[in-house]
C-alpha atoms as a PDB file:
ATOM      1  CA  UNK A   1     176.015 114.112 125.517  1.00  0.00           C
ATOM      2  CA  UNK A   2     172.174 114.223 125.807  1.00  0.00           C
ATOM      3  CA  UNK A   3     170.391 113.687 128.825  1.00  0.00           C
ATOM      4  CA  UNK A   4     166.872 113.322 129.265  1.00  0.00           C
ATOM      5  CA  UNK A   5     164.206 113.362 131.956  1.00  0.00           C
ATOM      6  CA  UNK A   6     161.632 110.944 132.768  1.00  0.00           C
ATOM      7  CA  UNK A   7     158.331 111.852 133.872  1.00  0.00           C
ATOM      8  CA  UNK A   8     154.937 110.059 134.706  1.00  0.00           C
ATOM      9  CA  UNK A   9     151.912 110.751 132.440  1.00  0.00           C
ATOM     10  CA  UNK A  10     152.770 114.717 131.877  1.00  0.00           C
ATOM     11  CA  UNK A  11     155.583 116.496 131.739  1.00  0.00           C
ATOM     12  CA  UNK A  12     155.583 118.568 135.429  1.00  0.00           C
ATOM     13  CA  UNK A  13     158.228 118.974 137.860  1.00  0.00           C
ATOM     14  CA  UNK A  14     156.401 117.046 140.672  1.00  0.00           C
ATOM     15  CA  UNK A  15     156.039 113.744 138.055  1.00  0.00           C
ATOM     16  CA  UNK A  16     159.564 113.321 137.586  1.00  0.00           C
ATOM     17  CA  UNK A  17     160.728 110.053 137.730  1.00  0.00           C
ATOM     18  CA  UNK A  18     164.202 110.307 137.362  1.00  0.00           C
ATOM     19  CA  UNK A  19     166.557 112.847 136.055  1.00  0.00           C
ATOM     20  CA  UNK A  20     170.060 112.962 133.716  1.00  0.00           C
ATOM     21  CA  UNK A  21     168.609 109.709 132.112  1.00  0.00           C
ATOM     22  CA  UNK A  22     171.182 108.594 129.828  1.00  0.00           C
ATOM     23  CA  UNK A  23     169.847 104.680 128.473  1.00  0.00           C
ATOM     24  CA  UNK A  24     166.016 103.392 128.150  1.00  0.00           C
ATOM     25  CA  UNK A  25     165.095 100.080 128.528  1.00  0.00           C
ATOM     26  CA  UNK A  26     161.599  98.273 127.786  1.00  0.00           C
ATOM     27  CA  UNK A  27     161.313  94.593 129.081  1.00  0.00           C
ATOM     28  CA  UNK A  28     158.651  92.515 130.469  1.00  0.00           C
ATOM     29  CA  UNK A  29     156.143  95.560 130.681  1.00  0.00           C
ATOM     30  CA  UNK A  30     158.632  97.912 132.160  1.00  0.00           C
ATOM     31  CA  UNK A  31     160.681 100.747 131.607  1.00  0.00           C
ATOM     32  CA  UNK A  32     164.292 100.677 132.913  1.00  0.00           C
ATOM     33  CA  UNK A  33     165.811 103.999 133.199  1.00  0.00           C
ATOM     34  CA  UNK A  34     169.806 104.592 134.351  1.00  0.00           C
ATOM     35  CA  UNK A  35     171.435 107.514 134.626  1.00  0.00           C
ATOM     36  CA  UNK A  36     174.245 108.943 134.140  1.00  0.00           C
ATOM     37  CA  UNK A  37     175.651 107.693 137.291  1.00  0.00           C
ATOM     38  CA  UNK A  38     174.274 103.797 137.245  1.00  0.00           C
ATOM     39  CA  UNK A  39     171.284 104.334 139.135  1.00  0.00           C
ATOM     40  CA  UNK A  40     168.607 102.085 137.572  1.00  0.00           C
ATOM     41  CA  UNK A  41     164.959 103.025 137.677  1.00  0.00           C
ATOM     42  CA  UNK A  42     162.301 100.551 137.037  1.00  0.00           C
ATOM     43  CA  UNK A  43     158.814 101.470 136.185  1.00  0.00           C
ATOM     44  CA  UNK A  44     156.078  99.412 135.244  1.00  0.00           C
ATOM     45  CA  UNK A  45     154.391 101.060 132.280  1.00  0.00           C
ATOM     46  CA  UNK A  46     155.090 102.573 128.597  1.00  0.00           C
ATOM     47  CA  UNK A  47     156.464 105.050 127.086  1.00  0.00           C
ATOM     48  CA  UNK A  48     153.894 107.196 125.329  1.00  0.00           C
ATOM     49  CA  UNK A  49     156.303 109.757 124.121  1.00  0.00           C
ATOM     50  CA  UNK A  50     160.052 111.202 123.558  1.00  0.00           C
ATOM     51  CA  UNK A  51     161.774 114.392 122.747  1.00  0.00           C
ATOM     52  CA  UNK A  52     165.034 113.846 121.822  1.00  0.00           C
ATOM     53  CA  UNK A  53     165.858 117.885 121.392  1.00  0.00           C
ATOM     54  CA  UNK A  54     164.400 118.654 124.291  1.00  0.00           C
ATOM     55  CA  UNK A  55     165.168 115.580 126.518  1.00  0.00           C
ATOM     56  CA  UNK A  56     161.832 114.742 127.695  1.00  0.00           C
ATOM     57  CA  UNK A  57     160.285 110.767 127.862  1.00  0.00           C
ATOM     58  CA  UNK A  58     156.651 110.261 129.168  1.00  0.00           C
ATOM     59  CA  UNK A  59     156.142 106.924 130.085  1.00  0.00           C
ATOM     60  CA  UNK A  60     152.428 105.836 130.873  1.00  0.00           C
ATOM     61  CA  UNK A  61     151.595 103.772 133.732  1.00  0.00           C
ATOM     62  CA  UNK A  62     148.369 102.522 135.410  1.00  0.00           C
ATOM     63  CA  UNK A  63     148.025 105.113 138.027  1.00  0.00           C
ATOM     64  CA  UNK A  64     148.659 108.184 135.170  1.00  0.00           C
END
């Protein structure tokens, strides 16, 4: 199973938005994230890039 990590604008420890990320969705101008466990992250924004090897997503948002 891959996992990935979310993170806001770069990829750096203190921008993580949520970890073990195992389903993206993009809806309405957001970016739903749930993880392994269920818990559902919403952030308004886009994502701006993915690595699926490495299990990274960047997702862009206003303040970033």
């Amino acid at each position: 199973m891959c996992l990935s990590t979310a993170y806001l604008g770069v990829r750096e420890d203190d921008k993580i938005a949520a970890r073990y990320v195992d389903s993206i969705t993009v809806k309405d101008g957001k970016v739903i994230l749930t993880d392994v466990m269920g818990a559902v992250t919403e952030i308004e924004g886009t994502i701006s890039y993915v690595d699926l090897t490495g299990g990274a997503v960047i997702i862009q948002t206003e303040s970033n």
